[in-house]
Protein backbone atom coordinates (compact mmCIF):
# COMPACT_ATOMS: atom_id res chain seq x y z
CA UNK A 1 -57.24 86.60 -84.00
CA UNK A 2 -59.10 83.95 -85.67
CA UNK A 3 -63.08 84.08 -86.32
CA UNK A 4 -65.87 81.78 -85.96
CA UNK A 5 -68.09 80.78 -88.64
CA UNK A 6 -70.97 79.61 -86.25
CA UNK A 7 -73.01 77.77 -89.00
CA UNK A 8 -69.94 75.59 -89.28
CA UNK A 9 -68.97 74.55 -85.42
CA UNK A 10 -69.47 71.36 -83.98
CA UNK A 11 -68.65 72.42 -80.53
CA UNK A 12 -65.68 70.34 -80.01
CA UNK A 13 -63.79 72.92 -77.69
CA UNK A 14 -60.23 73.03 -79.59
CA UNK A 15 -60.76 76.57 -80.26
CA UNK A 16 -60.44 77.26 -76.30
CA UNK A 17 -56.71 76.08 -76.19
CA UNK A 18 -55.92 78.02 -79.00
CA UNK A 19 -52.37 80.33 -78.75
CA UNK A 20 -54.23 83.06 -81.20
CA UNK A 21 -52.06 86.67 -81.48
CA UNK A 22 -54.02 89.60 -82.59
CA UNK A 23 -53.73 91.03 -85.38
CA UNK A 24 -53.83 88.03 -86.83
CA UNK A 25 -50.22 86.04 -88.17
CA UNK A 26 -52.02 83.86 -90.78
CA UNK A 27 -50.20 81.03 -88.53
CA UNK A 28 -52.88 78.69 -89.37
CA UNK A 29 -53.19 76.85 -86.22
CA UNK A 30 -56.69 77.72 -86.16
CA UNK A 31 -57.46 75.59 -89.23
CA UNK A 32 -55.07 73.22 -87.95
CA UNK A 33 -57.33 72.52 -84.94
CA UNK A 34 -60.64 72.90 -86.40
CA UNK A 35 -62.17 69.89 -87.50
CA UNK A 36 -65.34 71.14 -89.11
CA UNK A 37 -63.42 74.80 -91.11
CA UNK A 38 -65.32 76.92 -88.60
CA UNK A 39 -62.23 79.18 -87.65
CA UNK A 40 -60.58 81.26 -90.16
CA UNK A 41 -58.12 83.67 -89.72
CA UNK A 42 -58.35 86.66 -88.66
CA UNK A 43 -57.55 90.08 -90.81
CA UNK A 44 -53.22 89.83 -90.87
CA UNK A 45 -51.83 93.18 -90.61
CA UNK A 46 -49.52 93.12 -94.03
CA UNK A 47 -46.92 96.17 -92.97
CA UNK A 48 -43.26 94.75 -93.13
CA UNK A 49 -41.24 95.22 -90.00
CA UNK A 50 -37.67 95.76 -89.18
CA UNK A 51 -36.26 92.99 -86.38
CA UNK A 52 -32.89 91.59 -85.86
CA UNK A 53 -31.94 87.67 -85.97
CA UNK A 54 -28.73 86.87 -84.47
CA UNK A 55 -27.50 90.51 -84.98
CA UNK A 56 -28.52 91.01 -88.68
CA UNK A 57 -31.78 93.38 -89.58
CA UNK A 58 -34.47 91.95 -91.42
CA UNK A 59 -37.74 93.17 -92.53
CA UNK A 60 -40.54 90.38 -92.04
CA UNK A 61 -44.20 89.97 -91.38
CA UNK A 62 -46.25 86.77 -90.18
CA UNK A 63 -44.42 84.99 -87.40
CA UNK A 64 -40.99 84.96 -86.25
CA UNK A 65 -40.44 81.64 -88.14
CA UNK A 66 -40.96 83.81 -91.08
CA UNK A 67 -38.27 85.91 -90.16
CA UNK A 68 -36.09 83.46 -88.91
CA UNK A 69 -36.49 82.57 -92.77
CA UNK A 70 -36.05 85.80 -94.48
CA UNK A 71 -32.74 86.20 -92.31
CA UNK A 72 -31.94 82.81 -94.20
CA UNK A 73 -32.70 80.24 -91.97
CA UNK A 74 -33.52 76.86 -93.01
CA UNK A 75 -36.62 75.48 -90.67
CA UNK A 76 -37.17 71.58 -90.81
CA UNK A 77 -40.21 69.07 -89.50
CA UNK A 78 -37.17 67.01 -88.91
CA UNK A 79 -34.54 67.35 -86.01
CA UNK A 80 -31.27 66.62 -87.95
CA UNK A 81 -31.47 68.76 -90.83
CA UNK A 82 -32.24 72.42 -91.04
CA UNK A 83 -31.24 75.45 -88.62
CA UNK A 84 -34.65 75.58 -86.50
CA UNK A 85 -36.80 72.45 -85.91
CA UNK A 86 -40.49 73.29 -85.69
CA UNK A 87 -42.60 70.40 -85.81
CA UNK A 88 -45.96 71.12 -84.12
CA UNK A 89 -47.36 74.28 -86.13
CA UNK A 90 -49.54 74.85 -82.83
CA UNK A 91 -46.93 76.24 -80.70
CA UNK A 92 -47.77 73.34 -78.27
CA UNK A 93 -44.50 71.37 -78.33
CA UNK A 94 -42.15 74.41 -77.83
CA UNK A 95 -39.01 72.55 -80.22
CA UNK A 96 -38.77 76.24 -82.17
CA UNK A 97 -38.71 77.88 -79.02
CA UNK A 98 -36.23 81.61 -79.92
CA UNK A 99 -35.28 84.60 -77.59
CA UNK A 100 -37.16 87.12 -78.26
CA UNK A 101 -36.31 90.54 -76.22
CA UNK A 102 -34.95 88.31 -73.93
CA UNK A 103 -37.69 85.70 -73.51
CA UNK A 104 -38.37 82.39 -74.89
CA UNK A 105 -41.35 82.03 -77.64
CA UNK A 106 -42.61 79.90 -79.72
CA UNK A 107 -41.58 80.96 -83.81
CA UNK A 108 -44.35 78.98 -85.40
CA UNK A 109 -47.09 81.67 -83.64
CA UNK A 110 -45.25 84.36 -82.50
CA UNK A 111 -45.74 87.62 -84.73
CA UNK A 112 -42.92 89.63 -85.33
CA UNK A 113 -43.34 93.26 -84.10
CA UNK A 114 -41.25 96.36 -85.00
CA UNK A 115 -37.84 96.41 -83.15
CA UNK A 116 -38.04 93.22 -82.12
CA UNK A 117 -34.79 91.02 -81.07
CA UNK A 118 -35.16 87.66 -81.85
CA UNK A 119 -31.96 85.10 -80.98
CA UNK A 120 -31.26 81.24 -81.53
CA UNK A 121 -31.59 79.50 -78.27
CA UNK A 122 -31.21 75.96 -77.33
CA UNK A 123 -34.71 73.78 -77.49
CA UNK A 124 -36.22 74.78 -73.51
CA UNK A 125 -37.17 72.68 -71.24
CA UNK A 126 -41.05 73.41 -71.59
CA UNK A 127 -44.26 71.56 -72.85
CA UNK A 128 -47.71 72.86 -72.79
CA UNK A 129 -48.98 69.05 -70.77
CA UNK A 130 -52.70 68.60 -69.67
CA UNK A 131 -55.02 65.35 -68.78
CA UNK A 132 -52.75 64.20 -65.53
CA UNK A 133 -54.63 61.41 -64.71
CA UNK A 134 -55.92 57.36 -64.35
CA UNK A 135 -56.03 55.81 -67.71
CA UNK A 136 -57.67 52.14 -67.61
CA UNK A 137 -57.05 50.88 -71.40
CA UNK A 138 -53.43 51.78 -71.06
CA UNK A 139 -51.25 52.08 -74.47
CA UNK A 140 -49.51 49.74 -76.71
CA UNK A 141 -46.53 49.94 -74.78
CA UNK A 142 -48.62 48.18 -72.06
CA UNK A 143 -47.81 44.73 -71.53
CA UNK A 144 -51.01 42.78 -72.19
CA UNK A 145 -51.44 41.04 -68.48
CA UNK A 146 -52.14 44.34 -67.43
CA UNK A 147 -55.24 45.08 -69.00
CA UNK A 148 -57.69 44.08 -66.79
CA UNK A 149 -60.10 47.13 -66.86
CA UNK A 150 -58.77 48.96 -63.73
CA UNK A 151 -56.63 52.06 -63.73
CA UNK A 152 -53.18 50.59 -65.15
CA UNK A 153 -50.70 53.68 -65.39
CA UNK A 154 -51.22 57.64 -65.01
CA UNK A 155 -50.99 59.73 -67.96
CA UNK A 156 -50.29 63.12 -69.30
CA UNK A 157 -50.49 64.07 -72.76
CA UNK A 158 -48.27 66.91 -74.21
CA UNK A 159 -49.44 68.88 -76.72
CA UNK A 160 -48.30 69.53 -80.65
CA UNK A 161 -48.16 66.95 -83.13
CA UNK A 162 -45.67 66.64 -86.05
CA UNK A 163 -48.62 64.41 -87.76
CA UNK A 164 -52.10 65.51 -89.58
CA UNK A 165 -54.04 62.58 -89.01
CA UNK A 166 -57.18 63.06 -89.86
CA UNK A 167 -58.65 60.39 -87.93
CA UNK A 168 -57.12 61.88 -84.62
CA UNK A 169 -58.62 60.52 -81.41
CA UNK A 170 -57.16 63.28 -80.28
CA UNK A 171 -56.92 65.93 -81.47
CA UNK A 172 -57.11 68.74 -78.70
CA UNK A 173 -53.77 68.05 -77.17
CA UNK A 174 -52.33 67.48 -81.05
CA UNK A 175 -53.59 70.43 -82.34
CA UNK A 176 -53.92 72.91 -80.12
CA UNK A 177 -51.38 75.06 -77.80
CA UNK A 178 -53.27 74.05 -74.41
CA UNK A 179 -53.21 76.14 -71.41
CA UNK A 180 -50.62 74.69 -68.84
CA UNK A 181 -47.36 75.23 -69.58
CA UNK A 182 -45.13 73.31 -67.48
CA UNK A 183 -41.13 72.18 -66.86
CA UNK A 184 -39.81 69.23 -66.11
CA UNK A 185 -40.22 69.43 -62.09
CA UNK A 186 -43.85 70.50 -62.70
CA UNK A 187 -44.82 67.85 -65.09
CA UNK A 188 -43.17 64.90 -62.67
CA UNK A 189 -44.83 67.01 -59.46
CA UNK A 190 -48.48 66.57 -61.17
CA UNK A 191 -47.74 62.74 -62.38
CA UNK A 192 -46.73 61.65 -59.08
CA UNK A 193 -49.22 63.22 -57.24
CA UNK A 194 -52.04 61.33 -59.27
CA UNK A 195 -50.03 58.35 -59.05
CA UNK A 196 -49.74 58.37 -55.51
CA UNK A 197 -53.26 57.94 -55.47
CA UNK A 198 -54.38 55.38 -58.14
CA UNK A 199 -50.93 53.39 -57.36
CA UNK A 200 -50.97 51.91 -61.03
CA UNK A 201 -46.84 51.58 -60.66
CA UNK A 202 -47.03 52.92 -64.01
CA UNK A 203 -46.50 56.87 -65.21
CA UNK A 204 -47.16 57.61 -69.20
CA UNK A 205 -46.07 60.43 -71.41
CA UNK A 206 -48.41 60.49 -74.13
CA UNK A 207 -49.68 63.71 -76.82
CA UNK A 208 -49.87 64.94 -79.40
CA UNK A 209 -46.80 63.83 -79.66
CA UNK A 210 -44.55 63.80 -76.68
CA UNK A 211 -41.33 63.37 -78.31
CA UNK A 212 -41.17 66.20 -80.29
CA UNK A 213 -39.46 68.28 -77.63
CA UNK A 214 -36.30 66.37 -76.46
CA UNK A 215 -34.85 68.19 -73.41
CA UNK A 216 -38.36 68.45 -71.97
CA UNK A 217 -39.13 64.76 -71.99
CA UNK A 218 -35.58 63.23 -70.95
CA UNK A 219 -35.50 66.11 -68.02
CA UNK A 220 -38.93 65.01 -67.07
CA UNK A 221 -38.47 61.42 -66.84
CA UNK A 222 -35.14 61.82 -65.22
CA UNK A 223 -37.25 63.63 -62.74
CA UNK A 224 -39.43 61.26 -62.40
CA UNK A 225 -37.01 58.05 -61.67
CA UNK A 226 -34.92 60.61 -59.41
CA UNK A 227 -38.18 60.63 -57.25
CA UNK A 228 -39.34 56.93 -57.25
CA UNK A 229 -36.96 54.34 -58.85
CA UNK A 230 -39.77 51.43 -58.76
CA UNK A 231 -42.08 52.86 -60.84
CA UNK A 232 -42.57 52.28 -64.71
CA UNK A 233 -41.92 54.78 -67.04
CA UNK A 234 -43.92 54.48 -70.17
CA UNK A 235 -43.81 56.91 -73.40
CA UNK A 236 -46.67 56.70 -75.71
CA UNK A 237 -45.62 57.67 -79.65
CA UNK A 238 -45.49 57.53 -83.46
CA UNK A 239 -41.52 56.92 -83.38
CA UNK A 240 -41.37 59.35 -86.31
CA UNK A 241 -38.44 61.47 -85.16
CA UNK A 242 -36.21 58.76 -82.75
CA UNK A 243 -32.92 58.21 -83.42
CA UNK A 244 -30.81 55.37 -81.85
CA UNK A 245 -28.78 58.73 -79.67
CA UNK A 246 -32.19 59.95 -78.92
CA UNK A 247 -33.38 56.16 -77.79
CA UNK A 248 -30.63 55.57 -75.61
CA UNK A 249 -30.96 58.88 -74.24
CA UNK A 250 -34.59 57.88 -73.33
CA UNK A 251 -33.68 54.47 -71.64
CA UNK A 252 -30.46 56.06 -69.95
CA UNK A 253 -33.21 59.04 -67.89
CA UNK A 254 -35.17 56.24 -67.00
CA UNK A 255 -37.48 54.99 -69.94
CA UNK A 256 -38.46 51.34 -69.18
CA UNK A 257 -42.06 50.99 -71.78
CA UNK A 258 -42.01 52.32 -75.08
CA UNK A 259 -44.75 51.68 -77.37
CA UNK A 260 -44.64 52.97 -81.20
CA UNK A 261 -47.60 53.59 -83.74
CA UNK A 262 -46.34 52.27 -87.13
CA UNK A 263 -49.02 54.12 -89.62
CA UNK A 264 -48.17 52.04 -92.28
CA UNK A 265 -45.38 49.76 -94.57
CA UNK A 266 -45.34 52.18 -97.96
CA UNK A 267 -45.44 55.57 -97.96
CA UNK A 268 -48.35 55.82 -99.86
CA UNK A 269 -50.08 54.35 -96.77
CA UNK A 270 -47.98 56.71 -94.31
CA UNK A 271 -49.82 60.15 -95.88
CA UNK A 272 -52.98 58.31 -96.12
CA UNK A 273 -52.95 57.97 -92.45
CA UNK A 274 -51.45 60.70 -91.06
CA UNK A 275 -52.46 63.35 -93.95
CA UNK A 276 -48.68 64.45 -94.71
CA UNK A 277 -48.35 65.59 -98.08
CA UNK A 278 -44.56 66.00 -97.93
CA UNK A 279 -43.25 62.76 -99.43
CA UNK A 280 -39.68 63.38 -98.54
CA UNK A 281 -40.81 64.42 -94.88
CA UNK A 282 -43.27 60.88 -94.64
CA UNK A 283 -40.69 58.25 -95.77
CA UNK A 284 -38.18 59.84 -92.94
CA UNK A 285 -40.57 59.94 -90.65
CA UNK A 286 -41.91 56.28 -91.85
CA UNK A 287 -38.31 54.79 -91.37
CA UNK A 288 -36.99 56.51 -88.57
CA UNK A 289 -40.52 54.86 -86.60
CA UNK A 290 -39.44 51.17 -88.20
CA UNK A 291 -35.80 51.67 -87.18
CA UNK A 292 -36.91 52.89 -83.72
CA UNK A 293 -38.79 49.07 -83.59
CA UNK A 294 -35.38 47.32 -84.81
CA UNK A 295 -32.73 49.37 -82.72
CA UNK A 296 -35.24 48.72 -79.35
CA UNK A 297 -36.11 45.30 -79.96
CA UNK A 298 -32.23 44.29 -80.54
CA UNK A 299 -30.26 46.60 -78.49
CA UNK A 300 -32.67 47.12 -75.90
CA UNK A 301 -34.27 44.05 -74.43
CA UNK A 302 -34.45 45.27 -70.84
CA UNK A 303 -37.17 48.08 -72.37
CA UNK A 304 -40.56 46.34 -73.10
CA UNK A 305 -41.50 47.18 -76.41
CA UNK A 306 -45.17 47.58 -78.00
CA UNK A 307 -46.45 48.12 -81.86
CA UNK A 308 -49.33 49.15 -82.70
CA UNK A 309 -50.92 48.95 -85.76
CA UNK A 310 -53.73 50.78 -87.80
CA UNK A 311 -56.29 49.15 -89.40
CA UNK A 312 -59.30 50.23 -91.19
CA UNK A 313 -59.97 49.08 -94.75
CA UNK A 314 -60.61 52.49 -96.14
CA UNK A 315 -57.23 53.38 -94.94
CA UNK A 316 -54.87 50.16 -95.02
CA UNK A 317 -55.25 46.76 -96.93
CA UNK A 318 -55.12 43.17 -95.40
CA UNK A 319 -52.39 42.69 -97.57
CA UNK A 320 -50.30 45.50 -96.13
CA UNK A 321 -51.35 44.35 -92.74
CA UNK A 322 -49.71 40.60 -93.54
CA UNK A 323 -46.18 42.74 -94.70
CA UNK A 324 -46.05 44.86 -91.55
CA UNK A 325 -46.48 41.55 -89.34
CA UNK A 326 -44.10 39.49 -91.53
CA UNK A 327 -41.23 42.41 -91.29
CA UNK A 328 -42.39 42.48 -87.51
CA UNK A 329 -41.88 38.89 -87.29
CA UNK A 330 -38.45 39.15 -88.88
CA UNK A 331 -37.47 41.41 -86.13
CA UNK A 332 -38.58 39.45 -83.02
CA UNK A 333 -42.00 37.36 -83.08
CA UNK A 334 -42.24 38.20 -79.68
CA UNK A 335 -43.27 42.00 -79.98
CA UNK A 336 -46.42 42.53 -78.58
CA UNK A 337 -48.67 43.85 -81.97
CA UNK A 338 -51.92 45.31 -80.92
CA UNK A 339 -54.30 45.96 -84.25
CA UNK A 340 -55.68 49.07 -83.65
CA UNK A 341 -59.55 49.78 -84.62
CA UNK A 342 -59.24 53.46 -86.69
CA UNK A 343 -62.77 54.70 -87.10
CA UNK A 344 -64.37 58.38 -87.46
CA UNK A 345 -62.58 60.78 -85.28
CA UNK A 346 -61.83 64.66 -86.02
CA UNK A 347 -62.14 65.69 -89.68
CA UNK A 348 -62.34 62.01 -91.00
CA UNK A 349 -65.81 61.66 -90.01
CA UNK A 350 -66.76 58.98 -93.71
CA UNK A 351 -65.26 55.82 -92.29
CA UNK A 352 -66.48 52.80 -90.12
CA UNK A 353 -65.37 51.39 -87.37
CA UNK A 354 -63.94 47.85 -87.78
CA UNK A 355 -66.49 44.90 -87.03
CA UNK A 356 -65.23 42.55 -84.03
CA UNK A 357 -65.33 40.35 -86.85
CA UNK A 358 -63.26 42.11 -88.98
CA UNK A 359 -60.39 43.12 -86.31
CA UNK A 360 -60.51 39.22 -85.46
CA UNK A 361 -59.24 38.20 -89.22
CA UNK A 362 -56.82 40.58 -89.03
CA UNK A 363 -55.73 39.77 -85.71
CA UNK A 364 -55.40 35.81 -87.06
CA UNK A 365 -53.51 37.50 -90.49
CA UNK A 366 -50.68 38.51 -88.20
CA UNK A 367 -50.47 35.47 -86.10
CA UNK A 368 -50.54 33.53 -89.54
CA UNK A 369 -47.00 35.30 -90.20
CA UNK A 370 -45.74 34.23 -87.27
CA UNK A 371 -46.86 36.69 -84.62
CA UNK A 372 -46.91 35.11 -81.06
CA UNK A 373 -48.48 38.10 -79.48
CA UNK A 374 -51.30 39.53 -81.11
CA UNK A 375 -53.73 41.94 -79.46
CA UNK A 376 -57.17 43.36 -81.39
CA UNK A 377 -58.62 46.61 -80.34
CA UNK A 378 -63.01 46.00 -80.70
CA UNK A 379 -65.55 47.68 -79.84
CA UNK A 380 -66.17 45.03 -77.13
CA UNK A 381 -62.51 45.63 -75.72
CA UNK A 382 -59.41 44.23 -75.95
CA UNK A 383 -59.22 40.23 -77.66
CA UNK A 384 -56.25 38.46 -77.52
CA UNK A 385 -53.17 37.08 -77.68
């Protein structure tokens, strides 16, 4: 179990939604979620155990991704390559889900325990999901006309994030397990419950990062149409780990909105952003997110598609700004590109918020390349196209 440094918190609640084992598994989700370095681990009890992997005996401590390891294993932040994808680190997004004694838990957190029988198991069907409710700014993803300061769509945001921004807006459902666990049928029961009230015709899967597990999203929105063909079905994220399969999946359940967060043109940029330090890992995930723009934008028209971009200039240049809208602009000029206003969120608590001014000139940079629908985030609202 983790402990508190009081001197240090800020009060920002992440600790609550913690999934924290005791003794401690030196996990790290604790620091993970902590903005301020007021959690540290707890004391980790060092003993090796004996558990079995897919029928072979092992002696690990930790977490079961650890043993998944020392039984030779390879685990990935990338869903094509590796034996076990485990993204999140939290245990939010449930991707590394294994059997163990017959259950499904999470490897990232779960610490292995004498005897224990731990088995590869298909990704479940589950998502720790919180925050069902009216959203009136909507996402990038939603077409511009729509903005007009009333509730536009109905959101939930799953938790676990394969991303470290340090900037997070937010951060509680990215970094942090969260409390309600839900399938499919659960998470489409809650959505269309608020939406039968607010009536936005709009239902939005946001995070964290609500792609990272796969069977859980497609099930859910497949859930969702099953229930009420006319509404639209909108998913909210950083495109990091689509593939074309996983795309056409998405619009075959249902998918109708999509909008992506590019976090940057170079690489360089990419870790800057999202605080990856795994090169390799960032220019996959950086591609993969500009592919996802190309594949939708060519093979997809009937799906409306939405960018957003990052700016701040202690995190991106104008210059870089003009490249991502001219490589935009040689995709379709038509994507809607809404310039997003990063300021101090989280841990990255030294940086300004744009001016109106400033989001403006960038706002005119893109349209200057070609851009024919160009949205700025402000302080003051949404300006533009």
């Amino acid at each position: 179990m983790f402990r508190i440094i009081p001197e240090r918190c800020t009060g920002c609640g992440n600790c609550r939604t913690i999934q924290c084992s005791e003794p401690c598994s030196s996990c790290g989700t604790c620091q993970l979620a902590c903005p301020s370095g007021a959690l540290i681990p707890g004391e980790q009890d060092e003993t090796l155990c004996t558990v079995t992997v897919n029928g072979v005996r092992v002696r690990a401590r930790g977490t079961v991704k650890n043993a998944l390891e020392a039984a030779g294993f390879r685990v990935s932040s990338l869903p094509d390559e590796g034996d076990l994808f485990a993204p999140c680190g939290s245990g939010g997004c449930w991707a590394c889900s294994v059997s163990v004694n017959g259950r499904p838990a999470q490897a990232c957190i779960t610490p292995p325990q004498g005897g224990m029988v731990i088995e590869t198991m298909d990704e479940p069907a589950l998502r720790y999901v919180s925050r069902f409710g009216p959203h009136t700014a909507g996402g990038v993803g939603t077409p511009h006309h729509e903005k007009t300061g009333l509730a536009v769509e109905v959101v939930c945001f799953a938790h676990g994030c394969n991303l470290r921004c340090p900037q997070c807006q937010k951060s509680q459902a990215a970094f942090t397990g969260g409390l309600n666990l839900l399938d499919p049928e659960e998470t489409a029961n809650l959505l269309l419950g608020v939406e039968s009230v607010y009536r936005t015709g709009t239902v939005t899967f946001s995070g964290g990062e609500c792609t990272l597990n796969r069977a859980w999203l497609i099930k859910s929105i497949e859930e969702v149409r099953k229930r009420d063909g006319s509404l639209n079905i909108h998913v909210d994220t950083n495109g990091t780990i689509l593939t074309r399969d996983y795309i056409d999946e998405l619009v075959l359940a249902g998918m109708r909105r999509i909008g992506i967060d590019l976090k940057g043109l170079r690489p360089e940029t990419f870790m800057r952003i999202t605080g990856m330090e795994d090169r390799k890992t960032s220019e996959a995930y950086l591609e993969n997110s500009w592919d996802a723009i190309r594949y939708i934008a060519t093979g997809h028209r009937e799906v409306f598609l939405g960018v957003g971009v990052p700016y701040n200039s202690k995190l991106i240049s104008v210059d870089e700004i003009r490249g991502m809208a001219a490589l935009i602009g040689s995709i379709s000029r038509k994507i809607q590109v809404t310039v997003l206003d990063y300021r101090s969120e989280f841990r990255c608590m030294d940086i300004e918020r744009p001016s109106v001014k400033e989001m403006l000139h960038v706002k005119g940079v893109m349209e200057d390349e070609g851009l024919e629908v160009v949205l700025a985030q402000t302080e003051h609202g949404f300006m533009g196209p």
